[in-house]
Protein backbone atom coordinates (compact mmCIF):
# COMPACT_ATOMS: atom_id res chain seq x y z
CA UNK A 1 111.43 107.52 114.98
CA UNK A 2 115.24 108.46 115.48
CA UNK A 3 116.85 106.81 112.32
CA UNK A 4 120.50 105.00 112.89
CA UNK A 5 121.04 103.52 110.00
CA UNK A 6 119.78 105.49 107.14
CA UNK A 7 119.73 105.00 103.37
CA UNK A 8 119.34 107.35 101.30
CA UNK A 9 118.70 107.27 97.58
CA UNK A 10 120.60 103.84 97.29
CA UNK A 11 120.68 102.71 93.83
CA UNK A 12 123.00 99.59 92.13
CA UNK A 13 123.60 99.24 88.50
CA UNK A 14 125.21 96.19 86.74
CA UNK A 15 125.83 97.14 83.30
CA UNK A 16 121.99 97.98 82.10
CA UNK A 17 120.55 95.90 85.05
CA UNK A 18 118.79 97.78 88.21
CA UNK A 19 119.19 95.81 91.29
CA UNK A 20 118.26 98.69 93.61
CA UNK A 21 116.74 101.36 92.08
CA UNK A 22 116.79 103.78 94.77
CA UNK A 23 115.78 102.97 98.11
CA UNK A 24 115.22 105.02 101.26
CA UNK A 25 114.94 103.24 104.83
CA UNK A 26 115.57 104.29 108.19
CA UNK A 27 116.23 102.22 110.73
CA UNK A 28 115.96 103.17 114.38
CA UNK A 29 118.93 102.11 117.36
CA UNK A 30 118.21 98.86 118.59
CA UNK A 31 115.44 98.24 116.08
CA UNK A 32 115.34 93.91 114.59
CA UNK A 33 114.26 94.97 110.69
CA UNK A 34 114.08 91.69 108.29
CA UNK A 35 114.57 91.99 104.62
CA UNK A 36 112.26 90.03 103.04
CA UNK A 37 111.40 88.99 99.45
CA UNK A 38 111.80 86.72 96.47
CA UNK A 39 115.26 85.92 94.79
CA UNK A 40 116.72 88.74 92.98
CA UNK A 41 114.75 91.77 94.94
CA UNK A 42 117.38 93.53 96.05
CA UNK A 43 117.50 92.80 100.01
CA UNK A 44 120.79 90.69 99.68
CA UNK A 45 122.39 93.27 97.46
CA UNK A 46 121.45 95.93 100.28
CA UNK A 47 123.15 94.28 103.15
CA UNK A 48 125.99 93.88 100.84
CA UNK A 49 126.33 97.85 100.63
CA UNK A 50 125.64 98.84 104.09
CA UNK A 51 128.02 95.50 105.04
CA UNK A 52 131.07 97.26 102.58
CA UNK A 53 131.11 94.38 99.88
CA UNK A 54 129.52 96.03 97.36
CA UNK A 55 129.73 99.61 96.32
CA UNK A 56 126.37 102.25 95.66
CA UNK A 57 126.11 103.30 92.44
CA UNK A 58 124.67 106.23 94.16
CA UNK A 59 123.09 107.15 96.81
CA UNK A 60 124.43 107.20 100.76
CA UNK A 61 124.58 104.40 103.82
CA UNK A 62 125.32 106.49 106.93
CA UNK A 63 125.35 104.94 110.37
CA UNK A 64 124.54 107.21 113.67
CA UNK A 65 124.78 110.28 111.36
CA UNK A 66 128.64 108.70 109.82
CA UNK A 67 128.82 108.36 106.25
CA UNK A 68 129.88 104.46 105.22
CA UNK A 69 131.20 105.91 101.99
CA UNK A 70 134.69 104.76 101.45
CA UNK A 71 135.45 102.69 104.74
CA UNK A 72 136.51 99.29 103.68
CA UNK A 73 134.39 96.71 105.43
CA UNK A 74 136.75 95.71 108.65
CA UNK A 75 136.66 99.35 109.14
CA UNK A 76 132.84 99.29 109.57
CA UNK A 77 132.63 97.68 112.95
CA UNK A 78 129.66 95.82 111.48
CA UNK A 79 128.92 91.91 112.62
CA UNK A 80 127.74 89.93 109.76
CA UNK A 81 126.80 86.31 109.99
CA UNK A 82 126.40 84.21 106.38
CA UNK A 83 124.14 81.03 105.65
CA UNK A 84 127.43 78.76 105.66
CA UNK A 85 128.84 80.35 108.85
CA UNK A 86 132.41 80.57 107.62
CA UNK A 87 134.36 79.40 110.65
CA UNK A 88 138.33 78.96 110.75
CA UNK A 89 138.22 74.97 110.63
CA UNK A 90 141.32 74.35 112.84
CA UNK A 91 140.74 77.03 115.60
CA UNK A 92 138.26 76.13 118.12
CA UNK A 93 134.59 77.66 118.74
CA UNK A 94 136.95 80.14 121.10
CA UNK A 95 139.54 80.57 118.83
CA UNK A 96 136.73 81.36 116.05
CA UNK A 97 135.17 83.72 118.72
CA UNK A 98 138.35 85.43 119.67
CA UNK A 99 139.40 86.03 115.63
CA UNK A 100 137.94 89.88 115.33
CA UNK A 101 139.34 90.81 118.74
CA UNK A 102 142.81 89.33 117.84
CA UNK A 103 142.49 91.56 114.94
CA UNK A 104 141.44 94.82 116.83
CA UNK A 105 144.93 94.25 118.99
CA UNK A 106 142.82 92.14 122.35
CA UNK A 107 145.85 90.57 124.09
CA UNK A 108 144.59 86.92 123.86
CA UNK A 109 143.91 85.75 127.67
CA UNK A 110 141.77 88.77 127.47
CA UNK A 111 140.22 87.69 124.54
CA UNK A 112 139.32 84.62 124.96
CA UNK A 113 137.97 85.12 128.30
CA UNK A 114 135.20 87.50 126.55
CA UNK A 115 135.12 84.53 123.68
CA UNK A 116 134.02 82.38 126.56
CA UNK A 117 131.54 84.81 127.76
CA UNK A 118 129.87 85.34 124.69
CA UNK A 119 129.82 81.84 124.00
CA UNK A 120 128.27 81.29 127.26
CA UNK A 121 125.61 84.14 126.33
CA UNK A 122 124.69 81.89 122.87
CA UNK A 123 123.98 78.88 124.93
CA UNK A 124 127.75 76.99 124.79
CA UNK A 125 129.36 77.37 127.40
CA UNK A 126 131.64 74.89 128.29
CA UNK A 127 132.16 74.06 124.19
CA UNK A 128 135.20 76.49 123.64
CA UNK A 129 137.81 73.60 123.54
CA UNK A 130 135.74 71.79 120.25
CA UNK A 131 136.79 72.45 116.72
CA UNK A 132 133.89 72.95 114.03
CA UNK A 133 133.56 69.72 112.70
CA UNK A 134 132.97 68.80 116.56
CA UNK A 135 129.77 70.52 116.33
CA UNK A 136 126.25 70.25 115.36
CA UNK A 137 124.94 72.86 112.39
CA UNK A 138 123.66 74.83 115.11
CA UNK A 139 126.34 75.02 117.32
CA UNK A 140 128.43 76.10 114.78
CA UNK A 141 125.93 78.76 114.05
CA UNK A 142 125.83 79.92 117.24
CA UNK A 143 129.74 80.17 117.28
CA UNK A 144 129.33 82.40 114.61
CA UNK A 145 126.92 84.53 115.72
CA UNK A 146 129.35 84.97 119.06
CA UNK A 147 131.83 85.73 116.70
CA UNK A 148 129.67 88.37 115.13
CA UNK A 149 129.08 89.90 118.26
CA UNK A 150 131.73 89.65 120.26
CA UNK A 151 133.06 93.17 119.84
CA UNK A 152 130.16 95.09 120.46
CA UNK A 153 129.74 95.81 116.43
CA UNK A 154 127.34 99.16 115.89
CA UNK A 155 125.24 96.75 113.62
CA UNK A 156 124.66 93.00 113.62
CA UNK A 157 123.95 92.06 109.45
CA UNK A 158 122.38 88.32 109.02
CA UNK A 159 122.51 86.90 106.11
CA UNK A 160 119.75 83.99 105.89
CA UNK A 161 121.44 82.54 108.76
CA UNK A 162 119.03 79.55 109.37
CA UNK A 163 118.81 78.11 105.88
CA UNK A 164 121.01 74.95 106.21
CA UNK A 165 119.20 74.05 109.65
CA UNK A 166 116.32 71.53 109.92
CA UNK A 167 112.78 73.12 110.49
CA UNK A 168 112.98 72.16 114.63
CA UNK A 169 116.15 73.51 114.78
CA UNK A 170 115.72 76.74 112.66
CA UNK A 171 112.46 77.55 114.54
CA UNK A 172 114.75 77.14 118.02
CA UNK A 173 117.38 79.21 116.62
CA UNK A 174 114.37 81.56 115.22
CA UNK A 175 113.92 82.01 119.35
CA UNK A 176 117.17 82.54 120.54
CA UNK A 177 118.37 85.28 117.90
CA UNK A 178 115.54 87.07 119.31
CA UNK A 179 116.60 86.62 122.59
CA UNK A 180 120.08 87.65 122.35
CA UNK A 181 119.32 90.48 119.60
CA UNK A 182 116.64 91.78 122.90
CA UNK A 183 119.66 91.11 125.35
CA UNK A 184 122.21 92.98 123.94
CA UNK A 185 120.09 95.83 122.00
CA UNK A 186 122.37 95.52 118.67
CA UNK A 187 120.31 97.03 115.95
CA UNK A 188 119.51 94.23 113.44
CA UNK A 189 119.25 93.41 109.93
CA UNK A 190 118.03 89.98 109.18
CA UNK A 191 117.53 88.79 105.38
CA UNK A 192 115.45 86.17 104.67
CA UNK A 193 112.92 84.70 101.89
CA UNK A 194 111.13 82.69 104.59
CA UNK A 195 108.08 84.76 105.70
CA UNK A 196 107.48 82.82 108.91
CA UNK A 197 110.97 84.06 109.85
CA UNK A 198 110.45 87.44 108.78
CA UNK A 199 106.46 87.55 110.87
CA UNK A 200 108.14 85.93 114.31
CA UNK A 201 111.44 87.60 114.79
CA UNK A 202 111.18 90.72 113.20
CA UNK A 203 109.82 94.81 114.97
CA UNK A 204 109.71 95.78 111.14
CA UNK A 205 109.48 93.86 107.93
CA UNK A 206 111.03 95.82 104.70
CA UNK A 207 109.41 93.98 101.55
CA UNK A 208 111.46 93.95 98.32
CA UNK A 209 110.09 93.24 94.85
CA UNK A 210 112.37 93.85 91.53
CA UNK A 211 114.62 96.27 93.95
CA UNK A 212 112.41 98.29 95.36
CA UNK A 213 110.98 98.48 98.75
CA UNK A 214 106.95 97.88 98.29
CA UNK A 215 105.97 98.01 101.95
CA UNK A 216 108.18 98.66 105.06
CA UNK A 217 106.08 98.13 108.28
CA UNK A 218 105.69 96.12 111.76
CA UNK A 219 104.48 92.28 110.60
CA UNK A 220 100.73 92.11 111.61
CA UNK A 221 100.15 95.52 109.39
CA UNK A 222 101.81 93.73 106.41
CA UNK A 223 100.09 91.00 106.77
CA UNK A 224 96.83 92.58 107.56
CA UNK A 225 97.33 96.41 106.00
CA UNK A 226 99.22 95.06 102.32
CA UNK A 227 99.97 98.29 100.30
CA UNK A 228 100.43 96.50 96.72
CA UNK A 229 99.27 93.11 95.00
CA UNK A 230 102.51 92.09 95.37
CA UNK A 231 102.67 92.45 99.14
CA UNK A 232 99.57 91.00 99.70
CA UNK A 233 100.07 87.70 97.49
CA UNK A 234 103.55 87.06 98.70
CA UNK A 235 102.91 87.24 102.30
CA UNK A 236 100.97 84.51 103.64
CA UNK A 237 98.40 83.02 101.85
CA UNK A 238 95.46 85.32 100.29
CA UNK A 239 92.60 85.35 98.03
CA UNK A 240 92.85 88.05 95.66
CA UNK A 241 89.78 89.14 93.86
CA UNK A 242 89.88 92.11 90.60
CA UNK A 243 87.25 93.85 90.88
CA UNK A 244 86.00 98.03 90.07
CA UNK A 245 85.19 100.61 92.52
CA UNK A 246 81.59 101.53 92.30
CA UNK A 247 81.65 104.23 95.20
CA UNK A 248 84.66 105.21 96.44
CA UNK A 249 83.16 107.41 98.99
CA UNK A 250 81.54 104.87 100.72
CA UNK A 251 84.30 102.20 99.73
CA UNK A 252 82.08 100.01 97.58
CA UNK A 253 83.18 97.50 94.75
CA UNK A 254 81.86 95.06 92.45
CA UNK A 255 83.68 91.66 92.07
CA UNK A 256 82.82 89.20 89.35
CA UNK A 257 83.28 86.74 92.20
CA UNK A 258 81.79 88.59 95.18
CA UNK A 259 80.15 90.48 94.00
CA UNK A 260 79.07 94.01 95.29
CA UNK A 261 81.23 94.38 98.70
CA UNK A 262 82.56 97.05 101.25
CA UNK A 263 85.97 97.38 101.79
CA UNK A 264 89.15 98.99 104.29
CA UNK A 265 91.45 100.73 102.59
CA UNK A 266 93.56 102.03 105.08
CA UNK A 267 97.28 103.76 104.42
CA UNK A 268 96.27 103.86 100.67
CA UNK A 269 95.86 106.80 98.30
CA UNK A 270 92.27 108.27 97.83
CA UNK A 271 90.60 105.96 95.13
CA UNK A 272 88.04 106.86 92.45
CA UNK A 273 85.09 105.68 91.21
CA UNK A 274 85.64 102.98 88.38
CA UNK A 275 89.50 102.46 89.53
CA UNK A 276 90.34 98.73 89.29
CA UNK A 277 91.50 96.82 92.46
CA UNK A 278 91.98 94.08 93.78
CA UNK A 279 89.79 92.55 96.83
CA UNK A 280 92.23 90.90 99.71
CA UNK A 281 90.82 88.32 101.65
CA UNK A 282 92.79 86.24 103.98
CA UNK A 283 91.46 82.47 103.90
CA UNK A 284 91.73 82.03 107.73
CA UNK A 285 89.40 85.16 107.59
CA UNK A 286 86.69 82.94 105.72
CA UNK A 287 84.18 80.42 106.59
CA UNK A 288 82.63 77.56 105.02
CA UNK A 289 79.16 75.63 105.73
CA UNK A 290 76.55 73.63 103.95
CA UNK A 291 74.27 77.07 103.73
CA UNK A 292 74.59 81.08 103.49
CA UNK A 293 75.08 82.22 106.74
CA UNK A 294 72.86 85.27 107.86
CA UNK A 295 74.40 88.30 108.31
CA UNK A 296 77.59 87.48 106.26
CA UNK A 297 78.24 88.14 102.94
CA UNK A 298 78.32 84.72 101.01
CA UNK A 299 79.40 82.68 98.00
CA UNK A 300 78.97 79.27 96.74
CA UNK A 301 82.28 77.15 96.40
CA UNK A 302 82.49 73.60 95.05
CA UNK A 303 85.04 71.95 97.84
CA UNK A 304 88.46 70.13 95.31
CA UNK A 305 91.31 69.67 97.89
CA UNK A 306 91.03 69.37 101.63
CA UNK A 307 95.27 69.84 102.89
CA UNK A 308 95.16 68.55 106.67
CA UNK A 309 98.02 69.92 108.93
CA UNK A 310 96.61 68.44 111.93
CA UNK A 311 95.32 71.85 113.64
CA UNK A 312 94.17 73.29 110.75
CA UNK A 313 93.02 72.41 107.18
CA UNK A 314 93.37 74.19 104.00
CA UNK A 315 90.13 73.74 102.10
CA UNK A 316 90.90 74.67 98.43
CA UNK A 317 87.65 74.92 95.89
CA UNK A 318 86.74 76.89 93.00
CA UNK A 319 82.99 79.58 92.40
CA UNK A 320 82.74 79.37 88.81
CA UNK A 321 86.54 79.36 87.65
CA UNK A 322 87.87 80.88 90.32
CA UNK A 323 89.83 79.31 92.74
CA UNK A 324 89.09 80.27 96.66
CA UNK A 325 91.47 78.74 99.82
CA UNK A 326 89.74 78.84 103.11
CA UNK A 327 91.63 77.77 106.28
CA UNK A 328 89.60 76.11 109.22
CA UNK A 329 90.56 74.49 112.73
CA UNK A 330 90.78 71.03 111.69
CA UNK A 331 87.86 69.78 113.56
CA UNK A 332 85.41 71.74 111.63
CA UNK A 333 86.56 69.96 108.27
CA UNK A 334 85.02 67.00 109.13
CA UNK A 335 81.68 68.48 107.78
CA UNK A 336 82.58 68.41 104.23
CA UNK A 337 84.84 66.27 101.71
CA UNK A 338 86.18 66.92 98.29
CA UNK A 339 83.63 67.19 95.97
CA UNK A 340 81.02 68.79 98.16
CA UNK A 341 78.97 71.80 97.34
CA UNK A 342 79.66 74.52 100.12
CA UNK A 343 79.28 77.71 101.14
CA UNK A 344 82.44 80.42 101.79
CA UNK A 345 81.35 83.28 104.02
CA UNK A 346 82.74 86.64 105.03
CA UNK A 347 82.62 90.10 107.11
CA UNK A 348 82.67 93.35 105.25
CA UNK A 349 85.21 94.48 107.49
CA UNK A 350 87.68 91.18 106.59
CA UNK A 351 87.90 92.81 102.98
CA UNK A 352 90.30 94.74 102.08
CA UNK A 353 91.92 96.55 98.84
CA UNK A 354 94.99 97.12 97.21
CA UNK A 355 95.74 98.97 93.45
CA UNK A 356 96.26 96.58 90.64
């Protein structure tokens, strides 16, 4: 991979408190990379530095092989668009659009003739003439994301952009981000806490815990491949067992729960006999039924909470104390209800394990 934006050693004190404690990414040209994790891990504070608004402790942001270091953030040639879009209430969506042009010297018919084409290229044309409050939430964060992009900035920063929109709405805007990110082939840095976000939009996912990255990889190996506990219990929804390797050789391990299973273990240091892990199991990876099923490995669950989203269910129940989630296609629910005695099933190959 060619890196074009590259951190390097990137580390942020406040007084005794690390809020990055070093990171290292690379970032290739035209790549869409979403910063994702909980609040307070670091992936806001990041964008910050490579955006100009907050200085390294140490550590170096370079962009295209160009240091960032002292270059005040107009000076970047960086589009950023925030959660409350920040548009000029009395200029129009084209006067809005035209702003960071006006400021690079664009004489202003020329200007706002490109305003107008970018605004076109977000899906408003013909809305140039309306002032902010004239527009929906969406519109006006479309107007900003023209304005973000309307001089051809070497990076396009987004700074949980869809939060304030309604779920139909952010999902649609989810869509044409993607599209215009594709279009254009501005290299991308998307922040974000929501994971469905993160798994539909993004080429790479960078996951941030305490400020550190814990996993930086394309979404169906995070989500499949998690390096850490953390990864795997924050992304999606997962059934994590503790359990000891017995044979490390032949990726054995003995759960309290599972009890003796194989396991995948790929991308992860060699482990050792007698290490303690933890088992990953996905729930939509799991099956229930009234009886073991042959040729799966098999546990009895007593059924407590049956969540219906209408194409799925999310059958919640408990083997011994431990709690299990299974998700099925919401037809096959029908053949148990809460309170039933049933039977969760698995492949070998559907386990896998991360370090405690």
């Amino acid at each position: 991979m060619t890196s074009y934006l590259t951190l390097s050693g990137v580390n942020k004190q406040y007084g005794a408190f690390t809020a990055l404690d070093h990171v290292d990414l690379d970032v290739e040209k035209g790549e869409f990379v979403t910063f994702l994790g909980p609040s307070g891990s670091g992936k806001t504070t990041t964008l910050m530095i490579i955006a100009g608004f907050e200085d390294a402790t140490d550590g170096a942001v370079e962009v295209a092989g160009q240091s960032l270091a002292g270059l005040a953030p107009q000076d970047r040639n960086i589009g950023i668009v925030f959660q409350n879009y920040a548009l000029f209430p009395h200029k129009t969506a084209a006067e809005n659009v035209y702003f960071p042009l006006q400021m690079r010297s664009v004489k202003r018919a020329e200007g706002l003739a490109r305003a107008e084409e970018m605004l076109t290229l977000v899906g408003l044309e013909g809305f140039g003439h309306r002032y902010p409050k004239e527009l929906s939430g969406g519109q006006q964060q479309r107007v900003a994301l023209a304005r973000a992009l309307v001089f051809e900035p070497d990076l396009l920063l987004l700074d949980e952009p869809l939060g304030a929109l309604d779920k139909n709405l952010r999902e649609q805007m989810q869509i044409e981000i993607k599209r215009i990110q594709r279009k254009l082939g501005v290299t991308t840095i998307f922040v974000t806490h929501d994971q469905s976000e993160a798994m539909s939009m993004s080429d790479r996912i960078v996951v941030f815990d305490k400020g550190n990255i814990q996993q930086a990889g394309r979404p169906l190996d995070i989500y499949h491949r998690p390096q850490t506990r953390f990864v795997a219990d924050f992304i999606g929804e997962t059934n994590l067992f503790d359990a000891t390797v017995t044979d490390a050789a032949a990726r054995r391990a003995q759960s309290p729960v599972l009890g003796e299973v194989s396991y995948a273990a790929e991308g992860l240091p060699a482990l050792a006999d007698g290490q303690e892990v933890a088992l990953v199991l996905r729930p939509e990876q799991m099956k229930l039924s009234r009886d073991p099923v042959p040729g799966r490995m098999n546990a009895a669950m007593t059924v407590e909470t049956i969540v219906n989203f209408g194409d799925s269910a999310l059958v919640i129940g408990r083997h011994g104390g431990t709690p299990i989630r299974v998700r099925l296609h919401g037809a096959d629910v029908v053949i148990l209800k809460e309170g039933d005695a049933a039977t969760v099933s698995w492949t070998e190959d559907a386990v896998y394990v991360v370090t405690r």
